[in-house]
PDB file of N, CA and C in Angstrom:
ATOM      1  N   UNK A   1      -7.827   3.783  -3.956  1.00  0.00           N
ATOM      2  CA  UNK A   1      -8.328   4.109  -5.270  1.00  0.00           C
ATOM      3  C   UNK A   1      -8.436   2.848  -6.140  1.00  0.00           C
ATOM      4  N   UNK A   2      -7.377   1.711  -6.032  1.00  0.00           N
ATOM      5  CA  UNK A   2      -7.339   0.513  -6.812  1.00  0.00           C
ATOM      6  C   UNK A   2      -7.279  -0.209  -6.093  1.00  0.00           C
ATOM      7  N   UNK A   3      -7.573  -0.364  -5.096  1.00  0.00           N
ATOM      8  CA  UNK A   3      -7.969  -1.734  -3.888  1.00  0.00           C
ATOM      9  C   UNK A   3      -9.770  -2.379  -4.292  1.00  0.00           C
ATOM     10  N   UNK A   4      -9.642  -3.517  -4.388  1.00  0.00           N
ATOM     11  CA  UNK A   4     -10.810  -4.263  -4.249  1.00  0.00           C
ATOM     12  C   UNK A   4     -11.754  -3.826  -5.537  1.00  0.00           C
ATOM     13  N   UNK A   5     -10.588  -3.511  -7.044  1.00  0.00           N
ATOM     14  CA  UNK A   5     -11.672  -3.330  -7.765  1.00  0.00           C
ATOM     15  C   UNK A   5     -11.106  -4.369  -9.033  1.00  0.00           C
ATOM     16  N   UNK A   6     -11.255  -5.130  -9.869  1.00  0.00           N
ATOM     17  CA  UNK A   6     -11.094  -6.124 -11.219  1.00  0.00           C
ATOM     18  C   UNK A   6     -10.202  -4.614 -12.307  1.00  0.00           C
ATOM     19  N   UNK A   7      -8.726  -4.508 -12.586  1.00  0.00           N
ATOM     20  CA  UNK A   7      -8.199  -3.338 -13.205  1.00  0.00           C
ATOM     21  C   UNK A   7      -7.917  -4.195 -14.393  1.00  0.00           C
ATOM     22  N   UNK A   8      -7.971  -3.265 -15.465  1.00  0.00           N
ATOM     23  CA  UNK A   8      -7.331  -3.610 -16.850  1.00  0.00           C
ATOM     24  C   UNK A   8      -5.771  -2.929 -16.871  1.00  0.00           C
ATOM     25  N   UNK A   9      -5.074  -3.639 -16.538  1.00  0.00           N
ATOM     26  CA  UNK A   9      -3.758  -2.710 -16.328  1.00  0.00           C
ATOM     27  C   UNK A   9      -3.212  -2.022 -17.416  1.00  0.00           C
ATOM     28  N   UNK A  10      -3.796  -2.492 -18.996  1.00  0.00           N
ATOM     29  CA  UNK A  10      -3.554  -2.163 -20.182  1.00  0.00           C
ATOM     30  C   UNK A  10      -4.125  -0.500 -20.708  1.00  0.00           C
ATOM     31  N   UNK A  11      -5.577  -0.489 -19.725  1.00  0.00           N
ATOM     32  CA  UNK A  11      -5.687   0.629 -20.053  1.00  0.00           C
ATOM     33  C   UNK A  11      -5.896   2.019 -18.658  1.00  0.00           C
ATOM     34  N   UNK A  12      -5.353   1.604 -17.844  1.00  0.00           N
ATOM     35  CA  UNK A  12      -5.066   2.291 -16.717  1.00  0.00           C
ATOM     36  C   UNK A  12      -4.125   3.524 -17.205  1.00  0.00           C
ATOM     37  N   UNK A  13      -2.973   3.464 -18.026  1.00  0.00           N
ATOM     38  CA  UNK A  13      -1.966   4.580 -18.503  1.00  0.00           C
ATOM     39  C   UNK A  13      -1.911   4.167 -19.879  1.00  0.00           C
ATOM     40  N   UNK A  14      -1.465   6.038 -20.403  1.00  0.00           N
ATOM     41  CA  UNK A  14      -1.285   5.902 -21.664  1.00  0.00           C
ATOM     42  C   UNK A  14      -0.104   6.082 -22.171  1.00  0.00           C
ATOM     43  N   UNK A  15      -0.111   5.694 -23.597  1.00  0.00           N
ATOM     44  CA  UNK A  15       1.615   6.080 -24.073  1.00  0.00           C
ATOM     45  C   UNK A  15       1.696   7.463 -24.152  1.00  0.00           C
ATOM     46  N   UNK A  16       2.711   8.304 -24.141  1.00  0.00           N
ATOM     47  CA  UNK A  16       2.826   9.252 -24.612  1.00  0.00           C
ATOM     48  C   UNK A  16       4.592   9.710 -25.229  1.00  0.00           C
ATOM     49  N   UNK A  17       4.066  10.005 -26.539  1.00  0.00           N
ATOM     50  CA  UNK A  17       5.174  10.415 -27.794  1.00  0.00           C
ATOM     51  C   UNK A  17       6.263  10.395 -26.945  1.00  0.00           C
ATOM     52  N   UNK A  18       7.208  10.258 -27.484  1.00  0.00           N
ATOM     53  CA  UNK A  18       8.670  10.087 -26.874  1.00  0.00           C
ATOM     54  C   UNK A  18       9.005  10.451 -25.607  1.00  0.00           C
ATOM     55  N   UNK A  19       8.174   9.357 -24.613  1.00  0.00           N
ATOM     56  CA  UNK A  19       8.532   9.308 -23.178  1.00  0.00           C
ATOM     57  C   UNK A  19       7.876   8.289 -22.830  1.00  0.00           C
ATOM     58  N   UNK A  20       8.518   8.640 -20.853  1.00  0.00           N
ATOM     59  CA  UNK A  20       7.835   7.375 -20.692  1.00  0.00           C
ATOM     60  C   UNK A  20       6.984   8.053 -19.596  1.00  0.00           C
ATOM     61  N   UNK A  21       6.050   7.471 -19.066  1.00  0.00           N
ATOM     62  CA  UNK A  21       4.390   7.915 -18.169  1.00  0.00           C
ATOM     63  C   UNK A  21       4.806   6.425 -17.400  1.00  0.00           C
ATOM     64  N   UNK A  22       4.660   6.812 -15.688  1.00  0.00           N
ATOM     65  CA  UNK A  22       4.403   5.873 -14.681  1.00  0.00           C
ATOM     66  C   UNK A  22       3.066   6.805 -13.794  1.00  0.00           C
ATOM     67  N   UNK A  23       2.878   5.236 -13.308  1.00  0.00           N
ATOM     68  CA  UNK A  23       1.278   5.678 -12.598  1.00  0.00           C
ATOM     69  C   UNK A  23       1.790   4.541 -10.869  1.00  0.00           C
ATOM     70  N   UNK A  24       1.743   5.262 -10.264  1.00  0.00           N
ATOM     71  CA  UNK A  24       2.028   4.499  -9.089  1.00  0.00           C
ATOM     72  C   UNK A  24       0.975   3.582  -8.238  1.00  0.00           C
ATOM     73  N   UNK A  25       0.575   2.490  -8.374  1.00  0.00           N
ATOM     74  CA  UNK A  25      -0.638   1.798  -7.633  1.00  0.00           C
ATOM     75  C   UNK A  25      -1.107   1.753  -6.668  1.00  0.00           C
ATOM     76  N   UNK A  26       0.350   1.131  -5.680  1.00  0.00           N
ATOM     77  CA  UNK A  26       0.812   0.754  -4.192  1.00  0.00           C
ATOM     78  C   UNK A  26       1.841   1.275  -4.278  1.00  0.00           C
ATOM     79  N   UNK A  27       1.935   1.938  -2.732  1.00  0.00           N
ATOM     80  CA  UNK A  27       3.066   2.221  -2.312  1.00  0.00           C
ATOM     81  C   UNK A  27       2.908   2.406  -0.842  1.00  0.00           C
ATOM     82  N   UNK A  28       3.753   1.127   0.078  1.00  0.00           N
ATOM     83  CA  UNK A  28       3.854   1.178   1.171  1.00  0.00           C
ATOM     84  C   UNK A  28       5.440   0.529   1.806  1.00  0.00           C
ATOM     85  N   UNK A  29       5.637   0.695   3.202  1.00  0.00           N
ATOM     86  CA  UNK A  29       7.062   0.253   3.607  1.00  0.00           C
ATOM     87  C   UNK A  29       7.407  -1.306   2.836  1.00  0.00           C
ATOM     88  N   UNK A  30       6.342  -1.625   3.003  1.00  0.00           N
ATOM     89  CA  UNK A  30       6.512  -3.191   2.390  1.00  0.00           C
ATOM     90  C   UNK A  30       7.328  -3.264   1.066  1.00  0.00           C
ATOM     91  N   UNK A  31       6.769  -2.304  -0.250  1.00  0.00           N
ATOM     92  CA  UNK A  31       7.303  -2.395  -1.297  1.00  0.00           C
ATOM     93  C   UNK A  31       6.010  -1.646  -1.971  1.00  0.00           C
ATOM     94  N   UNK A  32       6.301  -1.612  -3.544  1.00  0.00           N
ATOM     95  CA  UNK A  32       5.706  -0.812  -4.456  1.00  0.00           C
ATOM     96  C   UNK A  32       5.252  -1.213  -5.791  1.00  0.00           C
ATOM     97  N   UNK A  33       3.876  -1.073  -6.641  1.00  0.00           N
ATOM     98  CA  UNK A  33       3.761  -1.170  -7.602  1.00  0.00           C
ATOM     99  C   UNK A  33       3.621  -0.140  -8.339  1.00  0.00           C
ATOM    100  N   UNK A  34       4.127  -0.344  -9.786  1.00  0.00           N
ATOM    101  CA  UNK A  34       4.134   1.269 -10.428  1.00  0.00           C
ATOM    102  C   UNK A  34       3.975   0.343 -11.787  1.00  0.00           C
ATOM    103  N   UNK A  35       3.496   1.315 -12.614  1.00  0.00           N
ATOM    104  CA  UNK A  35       2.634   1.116 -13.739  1.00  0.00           C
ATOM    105  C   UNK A  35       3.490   2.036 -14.961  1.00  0.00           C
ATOM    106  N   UNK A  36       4.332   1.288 -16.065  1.00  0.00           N
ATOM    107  CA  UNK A  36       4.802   2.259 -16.646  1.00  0.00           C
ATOM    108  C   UNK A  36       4.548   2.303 -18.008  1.00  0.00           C
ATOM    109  N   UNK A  37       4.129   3.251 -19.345  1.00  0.00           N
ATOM    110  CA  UNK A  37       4.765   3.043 -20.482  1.00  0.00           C
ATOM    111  C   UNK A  37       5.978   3.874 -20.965  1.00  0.00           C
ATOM    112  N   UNK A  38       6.196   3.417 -22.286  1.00  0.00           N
ATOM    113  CA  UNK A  38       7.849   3.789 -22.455  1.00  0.00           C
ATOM    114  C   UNK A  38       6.879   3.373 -24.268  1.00  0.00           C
ATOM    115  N   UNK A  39       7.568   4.675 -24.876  1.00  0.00           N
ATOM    116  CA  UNK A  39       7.397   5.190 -26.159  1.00  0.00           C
ATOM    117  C   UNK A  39       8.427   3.930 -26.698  1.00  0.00           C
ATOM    118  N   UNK A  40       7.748   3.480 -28.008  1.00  0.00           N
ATOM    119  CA  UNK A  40       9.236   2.971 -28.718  1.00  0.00           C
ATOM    120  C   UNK A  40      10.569   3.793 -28.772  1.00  0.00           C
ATOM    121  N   UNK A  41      11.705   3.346 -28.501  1.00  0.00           N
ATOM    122  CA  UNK A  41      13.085   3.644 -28.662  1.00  0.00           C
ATOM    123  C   UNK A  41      13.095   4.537 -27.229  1.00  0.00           C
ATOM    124  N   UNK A  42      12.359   4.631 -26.088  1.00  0.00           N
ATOM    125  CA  UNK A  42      12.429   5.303 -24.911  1.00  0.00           C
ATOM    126  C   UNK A  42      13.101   3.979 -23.797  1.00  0.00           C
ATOM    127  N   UNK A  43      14.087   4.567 -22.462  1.00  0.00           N
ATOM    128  CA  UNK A  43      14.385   3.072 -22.147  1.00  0.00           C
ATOM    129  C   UNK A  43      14.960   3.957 -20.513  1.00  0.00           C
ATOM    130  N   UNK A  44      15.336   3.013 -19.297  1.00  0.00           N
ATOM    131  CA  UNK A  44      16.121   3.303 -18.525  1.00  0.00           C
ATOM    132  C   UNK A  44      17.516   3.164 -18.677  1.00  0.00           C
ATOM    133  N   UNK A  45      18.675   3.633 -18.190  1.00  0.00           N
ATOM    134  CA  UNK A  45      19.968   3.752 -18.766  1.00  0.00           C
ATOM    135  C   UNK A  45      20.313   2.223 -16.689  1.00  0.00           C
ATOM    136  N   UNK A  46      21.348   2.021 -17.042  1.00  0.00           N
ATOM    137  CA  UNK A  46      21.633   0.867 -16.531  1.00  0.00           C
ATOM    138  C   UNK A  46      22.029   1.890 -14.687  1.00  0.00           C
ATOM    139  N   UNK A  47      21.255   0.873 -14.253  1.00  0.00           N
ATOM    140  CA  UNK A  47      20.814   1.690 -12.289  1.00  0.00           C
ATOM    141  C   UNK A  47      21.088  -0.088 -11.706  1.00  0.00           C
ATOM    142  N   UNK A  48      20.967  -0.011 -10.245  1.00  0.00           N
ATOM    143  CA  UNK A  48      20.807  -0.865  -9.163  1.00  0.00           C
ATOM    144  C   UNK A  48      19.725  -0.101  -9.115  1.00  0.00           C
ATOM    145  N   UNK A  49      19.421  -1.465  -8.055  1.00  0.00           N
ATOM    146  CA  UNK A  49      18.342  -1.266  -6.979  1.00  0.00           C
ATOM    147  C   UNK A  49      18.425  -1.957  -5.589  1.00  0.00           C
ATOM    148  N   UNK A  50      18.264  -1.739  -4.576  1.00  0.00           N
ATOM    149  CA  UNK A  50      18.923  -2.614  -3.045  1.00  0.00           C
ATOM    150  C   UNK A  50      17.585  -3.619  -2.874  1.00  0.00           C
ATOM    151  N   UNK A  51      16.323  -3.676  -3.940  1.00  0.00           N
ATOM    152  CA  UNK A  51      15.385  -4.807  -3.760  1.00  0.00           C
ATOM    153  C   UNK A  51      15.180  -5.632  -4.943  1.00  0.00           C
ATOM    154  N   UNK A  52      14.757  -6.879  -4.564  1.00  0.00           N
ATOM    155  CA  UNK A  52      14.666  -7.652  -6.005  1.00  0.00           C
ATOM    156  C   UNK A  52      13.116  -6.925  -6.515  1.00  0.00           C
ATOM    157  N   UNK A  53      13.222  -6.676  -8.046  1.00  0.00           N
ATOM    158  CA  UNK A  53      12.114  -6.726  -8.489  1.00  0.00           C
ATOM    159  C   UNK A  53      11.375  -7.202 -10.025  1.00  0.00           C
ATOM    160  N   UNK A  54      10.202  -7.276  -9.936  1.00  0.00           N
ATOM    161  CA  UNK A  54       9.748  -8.005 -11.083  1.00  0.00           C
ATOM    162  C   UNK A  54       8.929  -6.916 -12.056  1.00  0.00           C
ATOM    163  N   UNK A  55       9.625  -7.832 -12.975  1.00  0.00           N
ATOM    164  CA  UNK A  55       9.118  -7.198 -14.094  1.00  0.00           C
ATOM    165  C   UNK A  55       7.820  -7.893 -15.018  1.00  0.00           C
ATOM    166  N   UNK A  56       6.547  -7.386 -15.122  1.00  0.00           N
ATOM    167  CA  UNK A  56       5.388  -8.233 -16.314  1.00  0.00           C
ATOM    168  C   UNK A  56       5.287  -7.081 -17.364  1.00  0.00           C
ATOM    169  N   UNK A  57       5.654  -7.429 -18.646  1.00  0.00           N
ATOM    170  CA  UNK A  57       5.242  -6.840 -19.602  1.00  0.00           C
ATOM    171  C   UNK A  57       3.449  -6.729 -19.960  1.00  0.00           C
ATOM    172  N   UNK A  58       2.879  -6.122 -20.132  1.00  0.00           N
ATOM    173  CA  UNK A  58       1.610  -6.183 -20.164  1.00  0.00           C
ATOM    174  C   UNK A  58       1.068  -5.533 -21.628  1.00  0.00           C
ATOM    175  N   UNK A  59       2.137  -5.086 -22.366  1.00  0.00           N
ATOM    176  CA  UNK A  59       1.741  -4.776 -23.606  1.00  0.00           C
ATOM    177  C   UNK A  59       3.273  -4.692 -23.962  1.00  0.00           C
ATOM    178  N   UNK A  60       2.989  -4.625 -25.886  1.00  0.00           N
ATOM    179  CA  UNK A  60       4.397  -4.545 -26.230  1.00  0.00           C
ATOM    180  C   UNK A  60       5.510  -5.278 -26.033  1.00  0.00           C
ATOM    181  N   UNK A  61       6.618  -4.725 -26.146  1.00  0.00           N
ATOM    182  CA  UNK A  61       8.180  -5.526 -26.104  1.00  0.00           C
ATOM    183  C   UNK A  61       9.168  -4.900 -25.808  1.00  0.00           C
ATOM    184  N   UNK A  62      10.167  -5.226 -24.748  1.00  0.00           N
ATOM    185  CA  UNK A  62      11.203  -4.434 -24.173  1.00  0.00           C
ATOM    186  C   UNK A  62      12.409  -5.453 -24.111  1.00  0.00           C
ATOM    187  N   UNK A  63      13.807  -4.719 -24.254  1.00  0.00           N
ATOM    188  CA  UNK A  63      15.107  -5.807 -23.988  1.00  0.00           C
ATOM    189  C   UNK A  63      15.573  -5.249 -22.411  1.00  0.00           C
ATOM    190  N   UNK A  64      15.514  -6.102 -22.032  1.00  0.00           N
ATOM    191  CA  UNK A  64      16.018  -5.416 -20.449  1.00  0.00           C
ATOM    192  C   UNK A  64      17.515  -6.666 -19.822  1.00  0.00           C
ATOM    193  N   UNK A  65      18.192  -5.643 -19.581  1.00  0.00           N
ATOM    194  CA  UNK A  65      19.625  -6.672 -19.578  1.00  0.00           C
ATOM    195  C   UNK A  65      19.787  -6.167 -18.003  1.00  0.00           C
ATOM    196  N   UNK A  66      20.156  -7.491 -17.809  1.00  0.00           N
ATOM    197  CA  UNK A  66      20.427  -7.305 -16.408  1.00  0.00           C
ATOM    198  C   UNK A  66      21.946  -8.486 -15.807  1.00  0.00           C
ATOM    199  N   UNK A  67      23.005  -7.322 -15.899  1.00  0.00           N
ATOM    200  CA  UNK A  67      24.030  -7.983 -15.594  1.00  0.00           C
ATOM    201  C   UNK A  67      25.203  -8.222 -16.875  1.00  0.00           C
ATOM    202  N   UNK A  68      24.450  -7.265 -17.867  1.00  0.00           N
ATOM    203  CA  UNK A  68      25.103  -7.956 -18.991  1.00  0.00           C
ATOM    204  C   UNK A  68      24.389  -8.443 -20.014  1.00  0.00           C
ATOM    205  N   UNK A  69      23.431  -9.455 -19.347  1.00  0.00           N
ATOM    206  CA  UNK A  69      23.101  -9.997 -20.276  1.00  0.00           C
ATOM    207  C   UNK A  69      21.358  -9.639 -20.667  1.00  0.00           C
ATOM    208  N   UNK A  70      21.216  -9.492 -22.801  1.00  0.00           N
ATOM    209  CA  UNK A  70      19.912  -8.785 -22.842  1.00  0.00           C
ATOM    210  C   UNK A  70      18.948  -9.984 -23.128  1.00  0.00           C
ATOM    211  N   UNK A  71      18.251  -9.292 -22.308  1.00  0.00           N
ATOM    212  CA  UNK A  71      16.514 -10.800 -22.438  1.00  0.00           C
ATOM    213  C   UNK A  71      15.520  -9.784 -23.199  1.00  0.00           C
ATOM    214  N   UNK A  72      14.815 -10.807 -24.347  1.00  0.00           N
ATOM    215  CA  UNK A  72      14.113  -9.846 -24.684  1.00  0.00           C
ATOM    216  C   UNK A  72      12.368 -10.454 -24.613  1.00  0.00           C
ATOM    217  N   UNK A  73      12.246  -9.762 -24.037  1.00  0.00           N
ATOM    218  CA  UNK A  73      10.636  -9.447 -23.260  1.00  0.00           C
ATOM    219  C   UNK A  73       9.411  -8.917 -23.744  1.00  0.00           C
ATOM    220  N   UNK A  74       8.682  -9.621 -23.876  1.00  0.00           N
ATOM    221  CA  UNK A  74       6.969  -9.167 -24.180  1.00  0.00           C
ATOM    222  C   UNK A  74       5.856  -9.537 -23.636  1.00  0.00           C
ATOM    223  N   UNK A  75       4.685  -9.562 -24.203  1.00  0.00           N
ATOM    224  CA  UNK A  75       3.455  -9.035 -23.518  1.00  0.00           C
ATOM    225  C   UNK A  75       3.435 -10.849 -23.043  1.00  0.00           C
ATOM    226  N   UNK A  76       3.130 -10.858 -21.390  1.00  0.00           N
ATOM    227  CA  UNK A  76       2.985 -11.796 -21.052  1.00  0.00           C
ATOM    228  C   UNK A  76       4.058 -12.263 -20.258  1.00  0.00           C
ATOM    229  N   UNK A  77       5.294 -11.541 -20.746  1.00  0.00           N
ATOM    230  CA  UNK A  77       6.500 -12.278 -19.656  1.00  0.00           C
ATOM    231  C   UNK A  77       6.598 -11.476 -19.026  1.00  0.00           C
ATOM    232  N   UNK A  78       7.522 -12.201 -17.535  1.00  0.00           N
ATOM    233  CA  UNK A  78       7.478 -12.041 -16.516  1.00  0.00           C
ATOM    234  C   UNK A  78       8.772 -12.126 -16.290  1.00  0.00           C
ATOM    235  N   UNK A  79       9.793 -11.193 -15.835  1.00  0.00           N
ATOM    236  CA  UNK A  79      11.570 -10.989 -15.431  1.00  0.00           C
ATOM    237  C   UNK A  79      11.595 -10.886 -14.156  1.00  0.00           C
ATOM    238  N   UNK A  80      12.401 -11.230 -12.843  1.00  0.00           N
ATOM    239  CA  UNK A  80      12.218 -11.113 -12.232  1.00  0.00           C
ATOM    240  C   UNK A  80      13.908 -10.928 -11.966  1.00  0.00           C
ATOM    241  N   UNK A  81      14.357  -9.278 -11.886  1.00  0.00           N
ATOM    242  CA  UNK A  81      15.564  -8.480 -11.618  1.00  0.00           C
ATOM    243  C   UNK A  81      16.230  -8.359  -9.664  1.00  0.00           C
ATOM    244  N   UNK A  82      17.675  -9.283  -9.809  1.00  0.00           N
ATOM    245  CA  UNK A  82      17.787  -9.347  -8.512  1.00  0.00           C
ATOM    246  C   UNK A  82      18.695  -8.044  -7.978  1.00  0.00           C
ATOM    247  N   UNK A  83      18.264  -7.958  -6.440  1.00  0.00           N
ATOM    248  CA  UNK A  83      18.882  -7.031  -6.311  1.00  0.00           C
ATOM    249  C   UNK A  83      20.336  -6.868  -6.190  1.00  0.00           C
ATOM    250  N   UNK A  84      20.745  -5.087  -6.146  1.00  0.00           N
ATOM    251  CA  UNK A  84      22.139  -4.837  -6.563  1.00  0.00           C
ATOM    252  C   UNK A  84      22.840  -5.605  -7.837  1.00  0.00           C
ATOM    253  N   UNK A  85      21.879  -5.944  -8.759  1.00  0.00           N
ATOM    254  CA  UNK A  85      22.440  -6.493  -9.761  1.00  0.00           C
ATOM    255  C   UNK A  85      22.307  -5.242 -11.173  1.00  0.00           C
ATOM    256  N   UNK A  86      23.140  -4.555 -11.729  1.00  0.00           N
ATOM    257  CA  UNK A  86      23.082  -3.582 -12.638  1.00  0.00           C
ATOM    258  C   UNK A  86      21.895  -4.208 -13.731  1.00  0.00           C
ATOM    259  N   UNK A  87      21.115  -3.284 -14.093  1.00  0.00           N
ATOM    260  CA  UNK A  87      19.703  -3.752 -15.380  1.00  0.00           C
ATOM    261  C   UNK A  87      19.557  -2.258 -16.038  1.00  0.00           C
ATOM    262  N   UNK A  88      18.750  -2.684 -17.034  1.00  0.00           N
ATOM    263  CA  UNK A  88      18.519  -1.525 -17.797  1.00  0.00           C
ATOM    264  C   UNK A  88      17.329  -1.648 -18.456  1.00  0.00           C
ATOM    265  N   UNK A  89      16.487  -1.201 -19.149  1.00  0.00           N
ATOM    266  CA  UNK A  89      15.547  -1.580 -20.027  1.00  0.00           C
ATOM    267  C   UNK A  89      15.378  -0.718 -21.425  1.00  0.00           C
ATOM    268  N   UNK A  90      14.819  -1.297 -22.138  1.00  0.00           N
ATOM    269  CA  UNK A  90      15.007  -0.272 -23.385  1.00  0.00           C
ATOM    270  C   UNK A  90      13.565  -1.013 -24.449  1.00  0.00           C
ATOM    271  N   UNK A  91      12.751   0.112 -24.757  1.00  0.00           N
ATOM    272  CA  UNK A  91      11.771  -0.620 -25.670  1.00  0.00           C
ATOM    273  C   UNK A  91      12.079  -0.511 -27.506  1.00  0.00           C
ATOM    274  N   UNK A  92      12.086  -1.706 -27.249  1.00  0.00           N
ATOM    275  CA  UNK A  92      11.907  -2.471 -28.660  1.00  0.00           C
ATOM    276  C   UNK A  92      10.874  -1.875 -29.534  1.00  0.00           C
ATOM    277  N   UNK A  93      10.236  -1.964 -29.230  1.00  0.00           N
ATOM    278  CA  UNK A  93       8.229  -1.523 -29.614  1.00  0.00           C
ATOM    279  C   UNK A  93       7.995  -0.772 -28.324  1.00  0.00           C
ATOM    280  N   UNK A  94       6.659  -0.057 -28.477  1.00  0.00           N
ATOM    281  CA  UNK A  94       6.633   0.709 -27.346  1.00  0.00           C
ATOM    282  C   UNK A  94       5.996  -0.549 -26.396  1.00  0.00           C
ATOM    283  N   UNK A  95       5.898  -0.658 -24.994  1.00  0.00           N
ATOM    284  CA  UNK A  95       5.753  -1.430 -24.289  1.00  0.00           C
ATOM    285  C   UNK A  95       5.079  -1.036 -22.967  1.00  0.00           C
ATOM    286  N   UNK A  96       4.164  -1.827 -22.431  1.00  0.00           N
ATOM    287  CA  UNK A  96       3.860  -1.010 -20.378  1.00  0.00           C
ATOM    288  C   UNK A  96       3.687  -2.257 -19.883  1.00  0.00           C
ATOM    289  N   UNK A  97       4.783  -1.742 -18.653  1.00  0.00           N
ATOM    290  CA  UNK A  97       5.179  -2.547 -17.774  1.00  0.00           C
ATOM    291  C   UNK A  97       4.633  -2.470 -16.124  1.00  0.00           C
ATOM    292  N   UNK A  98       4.408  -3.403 -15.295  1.00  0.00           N
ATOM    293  CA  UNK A  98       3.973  -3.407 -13.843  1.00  0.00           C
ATOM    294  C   UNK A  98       5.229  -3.755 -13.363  1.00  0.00           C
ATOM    295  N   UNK A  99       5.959  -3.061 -12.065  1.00  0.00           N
ATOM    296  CA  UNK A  99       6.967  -3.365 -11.742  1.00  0.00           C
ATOM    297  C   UNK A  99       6.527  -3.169 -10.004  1.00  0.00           C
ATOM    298  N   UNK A 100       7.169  -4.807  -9.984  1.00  0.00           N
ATOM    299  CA  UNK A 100       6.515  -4.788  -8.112  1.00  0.00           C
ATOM    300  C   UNK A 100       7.837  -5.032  -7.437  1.00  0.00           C
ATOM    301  N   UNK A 101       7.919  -4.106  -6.570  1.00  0.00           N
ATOM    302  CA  UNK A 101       9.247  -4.044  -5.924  1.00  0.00           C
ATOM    303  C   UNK A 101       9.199  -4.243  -4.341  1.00  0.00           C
ATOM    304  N   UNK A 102       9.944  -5.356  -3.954  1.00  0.00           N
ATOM    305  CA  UNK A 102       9.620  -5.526  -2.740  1.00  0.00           C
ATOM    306  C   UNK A 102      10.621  -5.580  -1.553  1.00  0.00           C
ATOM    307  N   UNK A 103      10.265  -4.866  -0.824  1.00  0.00           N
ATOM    308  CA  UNK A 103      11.367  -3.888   0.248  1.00  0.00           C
ATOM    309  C   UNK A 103      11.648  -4.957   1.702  1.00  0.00           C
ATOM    310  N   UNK A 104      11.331  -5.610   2.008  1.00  0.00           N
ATOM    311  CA  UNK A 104      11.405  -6.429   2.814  1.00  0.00           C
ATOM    312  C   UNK A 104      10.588  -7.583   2.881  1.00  0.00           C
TER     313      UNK A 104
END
């Protein structure tokens, strides 16, 4: 569906009122891209994960702490969360994020 075409990742998903909306891109054994927004004051509560993965803000602003410590993130940066390391995210402003997670 999104192979071999020029995407605006900005307007691929929309916000919606106090939540958050993921759109899944790729998803194979290799690893996964997923497409998320997150309402202002909407956030993940602090998880592992057994793969490293990256984070690009592509709109907006999010604090995402990982390990403790909070980085705070916007349109243009790029986090890159290691694995089994505790993170969390939480938007600042509402924010959408590409998160590529890679499994081997």
């Amino acid at each position: 569906m999104y192979k071999g075409k020029a995407l605006d990742v900005k307007t691929l998903i929309e916000y919606s009122a106090n939540s958050i909306v993921s759109k899944t891109l790729i998803d194979t054994k290799a690893g996964t891209i997923t497409l998320f927004s997150f309402d202002e004051g909407q956030g993940l509560s602090e998880h592992t994960a057994p793969y490293d993965a990256v984070v690009q803000i592509v709109d907006g602003e999010a604090e995402i702490t990982i390990g403790g410590n909070a980085i705070h993130a916007n349109e243009g940066n790029m986090v890159v969360m290691p694995a089994n390391v505790p993170h969390a995210l939480q938007a600042t402003k509402r924010f959408k994020m590409l998160l590529t997670m890679i499994r081997a």
